[in-house]
PDB file of N, CA and C in Angstrom:
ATOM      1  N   UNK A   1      -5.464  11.643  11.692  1.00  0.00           N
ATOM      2  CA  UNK A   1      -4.716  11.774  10.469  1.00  0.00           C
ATOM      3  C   UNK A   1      -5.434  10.974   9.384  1.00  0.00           C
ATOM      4  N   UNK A   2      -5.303  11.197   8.448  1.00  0.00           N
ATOM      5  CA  UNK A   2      -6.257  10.492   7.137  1.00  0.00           C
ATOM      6  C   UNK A   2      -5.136  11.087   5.680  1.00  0.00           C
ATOM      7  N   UNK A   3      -5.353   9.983   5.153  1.00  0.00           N
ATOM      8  CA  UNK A   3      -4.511  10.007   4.117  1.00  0.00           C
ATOM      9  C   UNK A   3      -5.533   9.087   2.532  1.00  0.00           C
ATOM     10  N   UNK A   4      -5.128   9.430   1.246  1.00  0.00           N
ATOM     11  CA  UNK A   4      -5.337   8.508   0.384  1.00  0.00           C
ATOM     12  C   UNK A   4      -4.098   7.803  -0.123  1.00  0.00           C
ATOM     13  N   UNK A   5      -4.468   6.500  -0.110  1.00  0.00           N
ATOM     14  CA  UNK A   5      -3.647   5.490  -0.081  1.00  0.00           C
ATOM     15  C   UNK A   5      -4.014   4.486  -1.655  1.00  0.00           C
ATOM     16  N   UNK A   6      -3.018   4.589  -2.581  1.00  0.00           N
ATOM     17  CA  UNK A   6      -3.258   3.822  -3.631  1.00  0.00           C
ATOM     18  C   UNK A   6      -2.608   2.348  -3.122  1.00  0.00           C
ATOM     19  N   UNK A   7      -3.606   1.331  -3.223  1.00  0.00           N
ATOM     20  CA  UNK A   7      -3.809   0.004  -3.512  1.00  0.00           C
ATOM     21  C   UNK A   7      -3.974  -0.637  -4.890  1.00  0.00           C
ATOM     22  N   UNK A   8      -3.313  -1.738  -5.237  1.00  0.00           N
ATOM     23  CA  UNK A   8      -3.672  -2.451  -6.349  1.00  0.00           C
ATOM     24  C   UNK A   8      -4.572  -1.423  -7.600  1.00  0.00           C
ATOM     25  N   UNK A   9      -4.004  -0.477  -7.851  1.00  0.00           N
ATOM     26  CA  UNK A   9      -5.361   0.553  -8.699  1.00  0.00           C
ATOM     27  C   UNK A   9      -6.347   1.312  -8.068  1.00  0.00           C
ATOM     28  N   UNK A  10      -6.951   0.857  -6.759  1.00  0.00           N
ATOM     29  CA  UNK A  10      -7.443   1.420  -5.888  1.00  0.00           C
ATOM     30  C   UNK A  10      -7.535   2.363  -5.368  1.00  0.00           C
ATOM     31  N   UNK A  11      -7.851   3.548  -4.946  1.00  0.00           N
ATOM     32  CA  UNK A  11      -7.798   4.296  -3.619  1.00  0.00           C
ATOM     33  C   UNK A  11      -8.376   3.945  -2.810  1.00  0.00           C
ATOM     34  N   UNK A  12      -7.719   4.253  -1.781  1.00  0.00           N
ATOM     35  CA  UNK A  12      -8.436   3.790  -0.213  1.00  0.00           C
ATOM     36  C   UNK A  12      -8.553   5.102   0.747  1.00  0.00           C
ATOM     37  N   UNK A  13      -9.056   5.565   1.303  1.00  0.00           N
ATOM     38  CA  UNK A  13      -9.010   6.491   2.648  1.00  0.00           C
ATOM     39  C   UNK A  13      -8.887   5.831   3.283  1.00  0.00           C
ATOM     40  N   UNK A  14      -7.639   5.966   4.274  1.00  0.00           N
ATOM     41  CA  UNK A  14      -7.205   5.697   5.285  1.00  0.00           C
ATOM     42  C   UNK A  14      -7.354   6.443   6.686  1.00  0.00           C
ATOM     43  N   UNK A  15      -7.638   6.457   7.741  1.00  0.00           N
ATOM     44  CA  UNK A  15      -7.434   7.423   8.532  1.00  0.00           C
ATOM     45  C   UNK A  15      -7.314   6.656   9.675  1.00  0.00           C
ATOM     46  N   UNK A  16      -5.922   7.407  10.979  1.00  0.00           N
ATOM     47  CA  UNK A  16      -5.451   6.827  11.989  1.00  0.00           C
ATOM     48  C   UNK A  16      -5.794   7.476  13.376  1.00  0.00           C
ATOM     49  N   UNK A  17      -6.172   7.356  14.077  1.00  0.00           N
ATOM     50  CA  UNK A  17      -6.531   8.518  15.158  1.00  0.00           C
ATOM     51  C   UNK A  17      -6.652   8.061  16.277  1.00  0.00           C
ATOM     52  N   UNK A  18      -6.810   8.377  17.563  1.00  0.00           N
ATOM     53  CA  UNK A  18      -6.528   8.201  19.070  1.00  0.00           C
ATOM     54  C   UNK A  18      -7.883   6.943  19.758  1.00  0.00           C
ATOM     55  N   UNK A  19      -8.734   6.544  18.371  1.00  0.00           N
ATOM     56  CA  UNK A  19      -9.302   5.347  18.749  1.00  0.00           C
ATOM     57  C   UNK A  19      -8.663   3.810  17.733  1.00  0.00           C
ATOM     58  N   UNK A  20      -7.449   4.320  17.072  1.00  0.00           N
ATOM     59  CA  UNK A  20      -7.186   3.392  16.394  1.00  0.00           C
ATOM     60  C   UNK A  20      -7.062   2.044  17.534  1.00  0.00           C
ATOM     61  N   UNK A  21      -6.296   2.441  18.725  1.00  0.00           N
ATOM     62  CA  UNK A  21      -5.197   0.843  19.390  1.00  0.00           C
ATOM     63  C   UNK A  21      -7.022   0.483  20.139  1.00  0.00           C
ATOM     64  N   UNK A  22      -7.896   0.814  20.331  1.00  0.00           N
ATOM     65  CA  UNK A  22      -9.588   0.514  20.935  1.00  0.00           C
ATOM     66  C   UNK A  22      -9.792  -0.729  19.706  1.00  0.00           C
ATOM     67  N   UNK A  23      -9.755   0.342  18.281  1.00  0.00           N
ATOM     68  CA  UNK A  23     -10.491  -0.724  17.226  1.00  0.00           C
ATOM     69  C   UNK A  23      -9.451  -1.720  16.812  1.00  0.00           C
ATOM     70  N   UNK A  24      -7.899  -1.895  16.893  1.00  0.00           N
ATOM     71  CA  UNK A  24      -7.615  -2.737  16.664  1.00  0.00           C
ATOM     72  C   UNK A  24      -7.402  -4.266  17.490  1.00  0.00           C
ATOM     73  N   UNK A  25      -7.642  -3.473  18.830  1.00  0.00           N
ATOM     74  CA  UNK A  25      -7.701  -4.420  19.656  1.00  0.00           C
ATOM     75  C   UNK A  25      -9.416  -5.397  19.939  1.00  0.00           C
ATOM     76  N   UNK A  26     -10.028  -4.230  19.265  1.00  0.00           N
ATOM     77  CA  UNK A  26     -11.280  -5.090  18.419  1.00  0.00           C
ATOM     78  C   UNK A  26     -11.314  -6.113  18.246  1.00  0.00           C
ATOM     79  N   UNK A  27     -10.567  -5.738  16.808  1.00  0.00           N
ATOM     80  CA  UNK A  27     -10.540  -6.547  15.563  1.00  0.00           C
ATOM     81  C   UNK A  27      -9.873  -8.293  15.902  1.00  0.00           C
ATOM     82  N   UNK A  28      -8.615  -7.443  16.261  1.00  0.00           N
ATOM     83  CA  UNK A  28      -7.506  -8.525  16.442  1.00  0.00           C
ATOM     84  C   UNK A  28      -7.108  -9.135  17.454  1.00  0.00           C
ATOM     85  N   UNK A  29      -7.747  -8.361  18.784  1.00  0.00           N
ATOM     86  CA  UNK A  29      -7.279  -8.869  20.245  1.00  0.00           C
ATOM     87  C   UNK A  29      -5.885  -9.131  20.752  1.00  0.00           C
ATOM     88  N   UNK A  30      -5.138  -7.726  20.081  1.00  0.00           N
ATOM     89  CA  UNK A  30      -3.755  -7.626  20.315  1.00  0.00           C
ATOM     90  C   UNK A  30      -3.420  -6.039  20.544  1.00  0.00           C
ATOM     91  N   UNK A  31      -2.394  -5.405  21.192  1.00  0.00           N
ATOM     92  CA  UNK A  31      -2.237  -4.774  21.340  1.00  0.00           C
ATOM     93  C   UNK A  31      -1.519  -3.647  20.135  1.00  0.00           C
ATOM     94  N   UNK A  32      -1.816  -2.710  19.247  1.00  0.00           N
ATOM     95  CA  UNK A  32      -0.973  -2.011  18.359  1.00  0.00           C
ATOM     96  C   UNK A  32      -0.079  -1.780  18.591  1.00  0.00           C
ATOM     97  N   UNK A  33       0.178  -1.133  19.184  1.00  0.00           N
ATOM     98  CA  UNK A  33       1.639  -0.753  19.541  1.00  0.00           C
ATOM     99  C   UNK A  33       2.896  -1.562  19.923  1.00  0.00           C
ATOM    100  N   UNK A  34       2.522  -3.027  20.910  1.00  0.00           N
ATOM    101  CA  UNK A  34       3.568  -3.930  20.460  1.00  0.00           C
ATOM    102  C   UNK A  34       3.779  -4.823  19.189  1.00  0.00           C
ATOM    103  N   UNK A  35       2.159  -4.714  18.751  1.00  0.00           N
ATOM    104  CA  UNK A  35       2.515  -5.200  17.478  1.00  0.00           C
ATOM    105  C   UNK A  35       3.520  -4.347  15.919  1.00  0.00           C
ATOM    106  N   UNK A  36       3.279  -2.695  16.784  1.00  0.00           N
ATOM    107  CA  UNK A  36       3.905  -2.193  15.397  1.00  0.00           C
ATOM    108  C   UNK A  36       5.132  -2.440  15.788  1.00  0.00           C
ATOM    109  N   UNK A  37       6.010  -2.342  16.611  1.00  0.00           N
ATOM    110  CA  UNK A  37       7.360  -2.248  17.216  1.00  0.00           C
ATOM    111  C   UNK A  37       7.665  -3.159  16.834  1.00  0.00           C
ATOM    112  N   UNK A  38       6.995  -4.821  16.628  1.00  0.00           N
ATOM    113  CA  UNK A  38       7.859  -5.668  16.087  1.00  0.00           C
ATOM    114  C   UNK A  38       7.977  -5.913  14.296  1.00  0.00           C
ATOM    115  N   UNK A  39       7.055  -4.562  13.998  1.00  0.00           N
ATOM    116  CA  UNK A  39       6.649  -4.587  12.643  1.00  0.00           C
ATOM    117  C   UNK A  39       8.052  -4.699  11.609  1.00  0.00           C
ATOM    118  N   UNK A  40       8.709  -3.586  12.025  1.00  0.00           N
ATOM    119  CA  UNK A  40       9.752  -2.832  10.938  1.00  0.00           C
ATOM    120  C   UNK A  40      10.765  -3.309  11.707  1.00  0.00           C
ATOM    121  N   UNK A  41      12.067  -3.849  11.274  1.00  0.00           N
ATOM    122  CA  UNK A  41      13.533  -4.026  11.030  1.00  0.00           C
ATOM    123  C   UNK A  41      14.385  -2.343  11.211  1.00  0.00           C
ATOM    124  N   UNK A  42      15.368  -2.291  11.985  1.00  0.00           N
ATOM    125  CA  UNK A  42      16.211  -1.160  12.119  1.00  0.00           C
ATOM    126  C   UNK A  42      16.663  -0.405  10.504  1.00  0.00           C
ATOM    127  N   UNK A  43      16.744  -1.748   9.688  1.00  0.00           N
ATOM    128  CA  UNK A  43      17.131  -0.792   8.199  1.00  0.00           C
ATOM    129  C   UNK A  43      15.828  -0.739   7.493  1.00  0.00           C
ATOM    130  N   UNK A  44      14.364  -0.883   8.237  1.00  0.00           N
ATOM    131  CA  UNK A  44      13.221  -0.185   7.712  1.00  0.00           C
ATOM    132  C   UNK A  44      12.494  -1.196   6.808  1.00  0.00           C
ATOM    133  N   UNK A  45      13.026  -2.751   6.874  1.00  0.00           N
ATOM    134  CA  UNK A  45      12.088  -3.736   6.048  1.00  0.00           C
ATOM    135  C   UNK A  45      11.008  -4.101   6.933  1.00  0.00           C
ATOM    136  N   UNK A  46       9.979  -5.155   6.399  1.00  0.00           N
ATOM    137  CA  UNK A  46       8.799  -5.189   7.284  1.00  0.00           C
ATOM    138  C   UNK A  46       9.196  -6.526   7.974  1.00  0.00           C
ATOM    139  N   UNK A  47       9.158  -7.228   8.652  1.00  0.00           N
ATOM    140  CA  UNK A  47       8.831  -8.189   9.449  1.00  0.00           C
ATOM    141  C   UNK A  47       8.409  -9.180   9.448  1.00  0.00           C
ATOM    142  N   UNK A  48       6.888  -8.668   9.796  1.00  0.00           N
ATOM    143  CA  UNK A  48       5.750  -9.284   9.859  1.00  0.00           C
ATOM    144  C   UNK A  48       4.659  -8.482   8.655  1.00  0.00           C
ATOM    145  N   UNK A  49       4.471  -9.531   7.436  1.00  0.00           N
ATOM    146  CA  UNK A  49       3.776  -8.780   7.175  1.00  0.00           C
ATOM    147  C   UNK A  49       2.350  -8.998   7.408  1.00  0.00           C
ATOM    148  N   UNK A  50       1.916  -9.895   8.676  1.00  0.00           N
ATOM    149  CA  UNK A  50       0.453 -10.073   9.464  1.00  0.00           C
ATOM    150  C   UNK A  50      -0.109  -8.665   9.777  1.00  0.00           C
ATOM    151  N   UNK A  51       0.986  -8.366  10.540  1.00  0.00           N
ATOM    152  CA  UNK A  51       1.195  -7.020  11.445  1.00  0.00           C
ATOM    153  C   UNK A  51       0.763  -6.303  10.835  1.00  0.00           C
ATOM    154  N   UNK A  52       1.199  -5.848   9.579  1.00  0.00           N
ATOM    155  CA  UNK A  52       1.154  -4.759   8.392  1.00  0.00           C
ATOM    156  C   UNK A  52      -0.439  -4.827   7.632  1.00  0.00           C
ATOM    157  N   UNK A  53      -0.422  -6.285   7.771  1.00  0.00           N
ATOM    158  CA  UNK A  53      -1.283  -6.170   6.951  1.00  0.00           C
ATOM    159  C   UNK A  53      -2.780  -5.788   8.210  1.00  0.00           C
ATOM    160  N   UNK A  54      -2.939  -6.266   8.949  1.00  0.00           N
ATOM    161  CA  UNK A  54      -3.607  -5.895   9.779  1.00  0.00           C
ATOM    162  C   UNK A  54      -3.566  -4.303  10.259  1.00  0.00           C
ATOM    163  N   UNK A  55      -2.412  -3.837  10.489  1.00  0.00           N
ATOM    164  CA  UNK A  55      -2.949  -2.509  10.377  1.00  0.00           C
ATOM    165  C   UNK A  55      -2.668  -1.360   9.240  1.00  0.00           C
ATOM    166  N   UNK A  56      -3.259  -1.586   8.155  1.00  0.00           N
ATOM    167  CA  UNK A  56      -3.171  -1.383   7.065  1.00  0.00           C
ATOM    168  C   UNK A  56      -5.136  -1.652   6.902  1.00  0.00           C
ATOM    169  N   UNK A  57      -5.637  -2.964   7.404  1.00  0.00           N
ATOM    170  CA  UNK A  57      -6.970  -3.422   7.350  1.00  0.00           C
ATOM    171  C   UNK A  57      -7.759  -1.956   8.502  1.00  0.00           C
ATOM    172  N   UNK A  58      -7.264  -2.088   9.087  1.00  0.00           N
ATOM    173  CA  UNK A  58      -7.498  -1.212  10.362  1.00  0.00           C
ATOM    174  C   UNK A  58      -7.815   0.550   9.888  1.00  0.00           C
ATOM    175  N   UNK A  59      -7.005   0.946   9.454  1.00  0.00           N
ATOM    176  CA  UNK A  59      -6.817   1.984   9.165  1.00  0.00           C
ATOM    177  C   UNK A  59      -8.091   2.099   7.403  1.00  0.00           C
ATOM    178  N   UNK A  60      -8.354   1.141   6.886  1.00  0.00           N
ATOM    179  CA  UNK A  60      -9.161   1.032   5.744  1.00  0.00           C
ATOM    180  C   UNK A  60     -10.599   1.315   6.502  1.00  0.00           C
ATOM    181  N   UNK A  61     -10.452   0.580   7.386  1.00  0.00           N
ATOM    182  CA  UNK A  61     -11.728   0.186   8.007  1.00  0.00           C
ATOM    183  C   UNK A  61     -12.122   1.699   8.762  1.00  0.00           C
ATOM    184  N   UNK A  62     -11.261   2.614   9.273  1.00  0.00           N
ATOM    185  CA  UNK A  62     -11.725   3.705  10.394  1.00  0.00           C
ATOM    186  C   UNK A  62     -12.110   4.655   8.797  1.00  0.00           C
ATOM    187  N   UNK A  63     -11.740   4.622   7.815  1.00  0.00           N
ATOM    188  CA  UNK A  63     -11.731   5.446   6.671  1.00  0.00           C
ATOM    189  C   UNK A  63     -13.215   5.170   6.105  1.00  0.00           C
ATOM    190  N   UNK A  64     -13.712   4.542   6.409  1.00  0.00           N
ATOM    191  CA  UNK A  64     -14.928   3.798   6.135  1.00  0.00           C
ATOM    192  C   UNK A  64     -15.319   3.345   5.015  1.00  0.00           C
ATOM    193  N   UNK A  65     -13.989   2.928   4.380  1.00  0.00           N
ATOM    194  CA  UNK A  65     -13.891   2.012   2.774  1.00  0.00           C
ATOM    195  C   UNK A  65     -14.738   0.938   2.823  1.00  0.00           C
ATOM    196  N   UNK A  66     -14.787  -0.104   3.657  1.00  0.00           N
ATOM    197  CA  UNK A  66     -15.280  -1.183   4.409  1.00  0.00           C
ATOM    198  C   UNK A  66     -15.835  -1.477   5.699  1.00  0.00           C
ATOM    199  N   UNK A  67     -17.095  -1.503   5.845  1.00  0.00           N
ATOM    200  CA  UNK A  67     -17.867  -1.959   7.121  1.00  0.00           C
ATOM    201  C   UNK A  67     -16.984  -2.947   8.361  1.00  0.00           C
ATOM    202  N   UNK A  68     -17.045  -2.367   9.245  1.00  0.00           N
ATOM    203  CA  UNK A  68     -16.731  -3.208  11.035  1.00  0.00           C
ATOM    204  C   UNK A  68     -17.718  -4.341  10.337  1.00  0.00           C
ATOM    205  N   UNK A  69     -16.852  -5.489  10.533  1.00  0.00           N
ATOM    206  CA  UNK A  69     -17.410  -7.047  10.961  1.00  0.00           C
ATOM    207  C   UNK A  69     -16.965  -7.866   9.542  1.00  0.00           C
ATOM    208  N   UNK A  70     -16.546  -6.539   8.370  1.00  0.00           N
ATOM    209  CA  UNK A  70     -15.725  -7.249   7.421  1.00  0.00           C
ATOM    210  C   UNK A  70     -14.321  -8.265   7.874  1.00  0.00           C
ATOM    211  N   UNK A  71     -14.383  -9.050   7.095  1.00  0.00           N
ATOM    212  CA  UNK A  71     -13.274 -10.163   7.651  1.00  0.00           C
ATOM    213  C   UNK A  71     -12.069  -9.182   7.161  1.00  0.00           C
ATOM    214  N   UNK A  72     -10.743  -9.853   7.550  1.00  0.00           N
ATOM    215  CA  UNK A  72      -9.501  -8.954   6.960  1.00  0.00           C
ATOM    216  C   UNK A  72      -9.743  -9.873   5.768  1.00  0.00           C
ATOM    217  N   UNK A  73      -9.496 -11.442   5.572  1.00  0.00           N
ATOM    218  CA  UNK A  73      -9.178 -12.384   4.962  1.00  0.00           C
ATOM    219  C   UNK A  73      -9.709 -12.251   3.524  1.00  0.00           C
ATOM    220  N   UNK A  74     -11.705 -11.714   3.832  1.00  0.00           N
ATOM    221  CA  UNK A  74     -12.549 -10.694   2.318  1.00  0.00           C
ATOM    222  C   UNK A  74     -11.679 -10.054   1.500  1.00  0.00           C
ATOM    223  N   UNK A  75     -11.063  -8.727   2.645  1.00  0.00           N
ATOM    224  CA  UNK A  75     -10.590  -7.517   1.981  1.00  0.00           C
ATOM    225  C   UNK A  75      -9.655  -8.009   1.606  1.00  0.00           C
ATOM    226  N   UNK A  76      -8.691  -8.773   1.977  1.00  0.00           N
ATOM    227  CA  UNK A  76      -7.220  -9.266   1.293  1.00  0.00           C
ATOM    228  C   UNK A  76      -7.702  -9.652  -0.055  1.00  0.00           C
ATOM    229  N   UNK A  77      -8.606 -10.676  -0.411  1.00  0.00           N
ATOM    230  CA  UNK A  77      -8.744 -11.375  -1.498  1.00  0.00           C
ATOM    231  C   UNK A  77      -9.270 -10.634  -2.326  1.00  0.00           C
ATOM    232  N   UNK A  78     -10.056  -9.458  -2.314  1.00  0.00           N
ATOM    233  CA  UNK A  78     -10.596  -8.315  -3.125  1.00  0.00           C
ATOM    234  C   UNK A  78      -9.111  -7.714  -3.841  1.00  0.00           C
ATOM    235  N   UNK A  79      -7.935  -8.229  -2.975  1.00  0.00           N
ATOM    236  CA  UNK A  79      -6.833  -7.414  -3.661  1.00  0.00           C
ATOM    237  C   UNK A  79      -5.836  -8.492  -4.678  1.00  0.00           C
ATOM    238  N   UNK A  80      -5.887  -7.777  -6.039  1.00  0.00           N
ATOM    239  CA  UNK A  80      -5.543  -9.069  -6.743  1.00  0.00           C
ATOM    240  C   UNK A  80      -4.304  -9.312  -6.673  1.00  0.00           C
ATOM    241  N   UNK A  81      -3.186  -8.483  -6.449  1.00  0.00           N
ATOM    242  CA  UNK A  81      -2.125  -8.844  -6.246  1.00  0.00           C
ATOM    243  C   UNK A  81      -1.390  -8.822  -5.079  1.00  0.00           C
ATOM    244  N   UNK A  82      -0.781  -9.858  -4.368  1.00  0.00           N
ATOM    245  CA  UNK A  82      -0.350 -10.360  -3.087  1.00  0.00           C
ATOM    246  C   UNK A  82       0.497  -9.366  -2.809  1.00  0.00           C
ATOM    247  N   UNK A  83       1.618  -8.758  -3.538  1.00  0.00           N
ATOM    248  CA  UNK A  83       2.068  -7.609  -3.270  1.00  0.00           C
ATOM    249  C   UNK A  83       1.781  -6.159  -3.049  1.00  0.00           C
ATOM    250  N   UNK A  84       0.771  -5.974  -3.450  1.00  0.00           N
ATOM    251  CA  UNK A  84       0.120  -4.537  -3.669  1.00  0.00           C
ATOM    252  C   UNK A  84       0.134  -3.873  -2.270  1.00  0.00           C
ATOM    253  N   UNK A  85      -0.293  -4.283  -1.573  1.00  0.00           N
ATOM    254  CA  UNK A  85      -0.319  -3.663   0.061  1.00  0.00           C
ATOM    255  C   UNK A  85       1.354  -3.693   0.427  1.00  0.00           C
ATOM    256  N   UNK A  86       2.140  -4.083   0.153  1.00  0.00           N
ATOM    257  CA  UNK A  86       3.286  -4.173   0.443  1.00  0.00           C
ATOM    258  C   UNK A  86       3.529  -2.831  -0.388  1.00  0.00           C
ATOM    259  N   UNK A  87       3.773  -2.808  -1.720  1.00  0.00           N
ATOM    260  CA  UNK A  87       3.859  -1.681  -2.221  1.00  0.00           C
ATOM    261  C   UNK A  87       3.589  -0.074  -2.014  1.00  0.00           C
ATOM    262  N   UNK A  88       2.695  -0.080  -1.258  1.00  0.00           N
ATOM    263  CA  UNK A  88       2.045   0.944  -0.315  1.00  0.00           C
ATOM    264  C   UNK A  88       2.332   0.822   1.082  1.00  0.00           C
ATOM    265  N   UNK A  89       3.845   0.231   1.391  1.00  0.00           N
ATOM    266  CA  UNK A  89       4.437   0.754   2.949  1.00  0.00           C
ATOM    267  C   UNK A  89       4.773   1.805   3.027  1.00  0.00           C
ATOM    268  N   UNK A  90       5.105   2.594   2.190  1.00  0.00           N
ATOM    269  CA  UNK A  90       5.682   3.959   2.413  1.00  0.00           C
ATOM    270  C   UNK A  90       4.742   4.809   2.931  1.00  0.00           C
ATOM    271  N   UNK A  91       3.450   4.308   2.631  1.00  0.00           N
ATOM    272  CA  UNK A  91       1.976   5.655   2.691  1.00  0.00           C
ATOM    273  C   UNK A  91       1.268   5.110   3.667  1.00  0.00           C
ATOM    274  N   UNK A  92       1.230   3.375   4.161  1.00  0.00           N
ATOM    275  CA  UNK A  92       0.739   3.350   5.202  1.00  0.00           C
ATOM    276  C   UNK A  92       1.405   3.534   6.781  1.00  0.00           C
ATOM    277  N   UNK A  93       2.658   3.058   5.961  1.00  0.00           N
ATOM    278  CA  UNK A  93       3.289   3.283   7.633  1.00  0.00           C
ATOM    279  C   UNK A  93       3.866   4.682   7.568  1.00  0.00           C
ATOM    280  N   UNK A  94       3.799   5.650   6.864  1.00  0.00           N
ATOM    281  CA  UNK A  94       4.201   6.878   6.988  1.00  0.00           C
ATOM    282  C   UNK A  94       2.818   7.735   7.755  1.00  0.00           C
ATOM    283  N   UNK A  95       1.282   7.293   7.320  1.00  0.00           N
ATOM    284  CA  UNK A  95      -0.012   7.429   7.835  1.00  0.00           C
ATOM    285  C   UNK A  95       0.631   7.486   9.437  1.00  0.00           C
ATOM    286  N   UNK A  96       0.679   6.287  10.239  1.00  0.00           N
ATOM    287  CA  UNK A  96       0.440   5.459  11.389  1.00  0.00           C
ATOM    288  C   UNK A  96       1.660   6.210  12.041  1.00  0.00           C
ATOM    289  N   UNK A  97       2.715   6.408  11.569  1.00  0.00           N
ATOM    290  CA  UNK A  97       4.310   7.560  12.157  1.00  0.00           C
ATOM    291  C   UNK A  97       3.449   8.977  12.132  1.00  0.00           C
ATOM    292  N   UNK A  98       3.228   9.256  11.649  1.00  0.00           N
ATOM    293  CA  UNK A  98       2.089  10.870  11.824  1.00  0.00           C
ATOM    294  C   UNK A  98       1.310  10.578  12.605  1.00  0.00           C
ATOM    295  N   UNK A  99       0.431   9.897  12.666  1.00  0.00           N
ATOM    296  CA  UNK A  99      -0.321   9.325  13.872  1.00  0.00           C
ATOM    297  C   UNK A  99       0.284  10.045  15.070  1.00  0.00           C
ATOM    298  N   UNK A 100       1.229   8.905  15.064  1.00  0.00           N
ATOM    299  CA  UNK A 100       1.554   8.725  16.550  1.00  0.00           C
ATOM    300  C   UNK A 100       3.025   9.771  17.231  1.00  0.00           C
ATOM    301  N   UNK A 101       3.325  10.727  16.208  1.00  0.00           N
ATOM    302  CA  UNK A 101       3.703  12.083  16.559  1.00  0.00           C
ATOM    303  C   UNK A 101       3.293  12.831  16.158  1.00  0.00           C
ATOM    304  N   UNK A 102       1.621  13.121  15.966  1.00  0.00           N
ATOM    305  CA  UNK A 102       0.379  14.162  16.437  1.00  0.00           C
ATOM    306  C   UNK A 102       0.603  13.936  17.901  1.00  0.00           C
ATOM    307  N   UNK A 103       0.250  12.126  18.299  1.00  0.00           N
ATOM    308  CA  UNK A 103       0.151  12.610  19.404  1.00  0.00           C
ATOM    309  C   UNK A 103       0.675  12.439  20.671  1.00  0.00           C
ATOM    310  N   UNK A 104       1.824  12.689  20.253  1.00  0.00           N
ATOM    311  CA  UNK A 104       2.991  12.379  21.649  1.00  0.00           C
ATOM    312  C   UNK A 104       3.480  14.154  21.258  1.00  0.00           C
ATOM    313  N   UNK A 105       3.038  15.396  20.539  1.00  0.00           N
ATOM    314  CA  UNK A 105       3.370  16.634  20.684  1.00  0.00           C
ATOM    315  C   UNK A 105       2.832  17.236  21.597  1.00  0.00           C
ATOM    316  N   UNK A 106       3.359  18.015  22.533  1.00  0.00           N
ATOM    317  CA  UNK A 106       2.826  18.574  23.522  1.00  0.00           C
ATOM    318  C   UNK A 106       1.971  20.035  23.068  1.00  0.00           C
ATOM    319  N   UNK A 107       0.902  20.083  23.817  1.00  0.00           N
ATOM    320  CA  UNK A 107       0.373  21.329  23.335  1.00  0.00           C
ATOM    321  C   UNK A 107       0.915  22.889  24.050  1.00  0.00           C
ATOM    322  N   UNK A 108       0.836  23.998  23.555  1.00  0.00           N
ATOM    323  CA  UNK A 108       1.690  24.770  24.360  1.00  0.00           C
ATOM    324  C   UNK A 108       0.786  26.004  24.246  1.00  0.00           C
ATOM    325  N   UNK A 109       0.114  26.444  24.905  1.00  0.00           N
ATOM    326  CA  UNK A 109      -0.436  27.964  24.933  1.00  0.00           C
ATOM    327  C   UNK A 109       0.651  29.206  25.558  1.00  0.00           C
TER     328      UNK A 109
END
């Protein structure tokens, strides 16, 4: 899945796909998927926004906005306002929910 994602003025390509939980466990040496589960709140606020923001970095990074071995900590500070990635939950975590019912659909011939 791949999406454009406005940041701080920015566009970003984003894209999420069946090597995302490989590269984030890369990056971060944690697992995605328990990390997204503790991401979002039942009435849909964020959490953690480590979590977010990390896979939010993740998903920049498979889009190939930014080179593997970039720090997250770089790309954060390239963004001038502390909120801006927050502002763009709707498009990243709506990205990463498409994701991941592509691929839990069964295929059917």
């Amino acid at each position: 899945m791949e999406r454009q994602v406005m940041i701080d003025g920015r566009q970003y390509h984003m894209v999420a796909n069946g090597a995302s939980p490989r590269i984030y466990r890369g990056l971060f040496g944690k697992d995605v998927f328990k990390d997204t589960q503790k991401m979002i709140s039942p009435d849909g606020t964020i959490n953690d926004s480590e979590v977010f923001e990390n896979l939010a970095f993740l998903m920049v990074v498979q889009g190939g906005e930014i080179p593997i071995g970039t720090k997250i900590d770089d790309w954060l500070a390239s963004i001038d306002s502390p909120t801006a990635i927050l502002s763009a939950a709707p498009d990243i975590i709506g990205l990463w929910n498409d994701n991941l019912d592509q691929a839990s659909e069964a295929k059917k011939k």
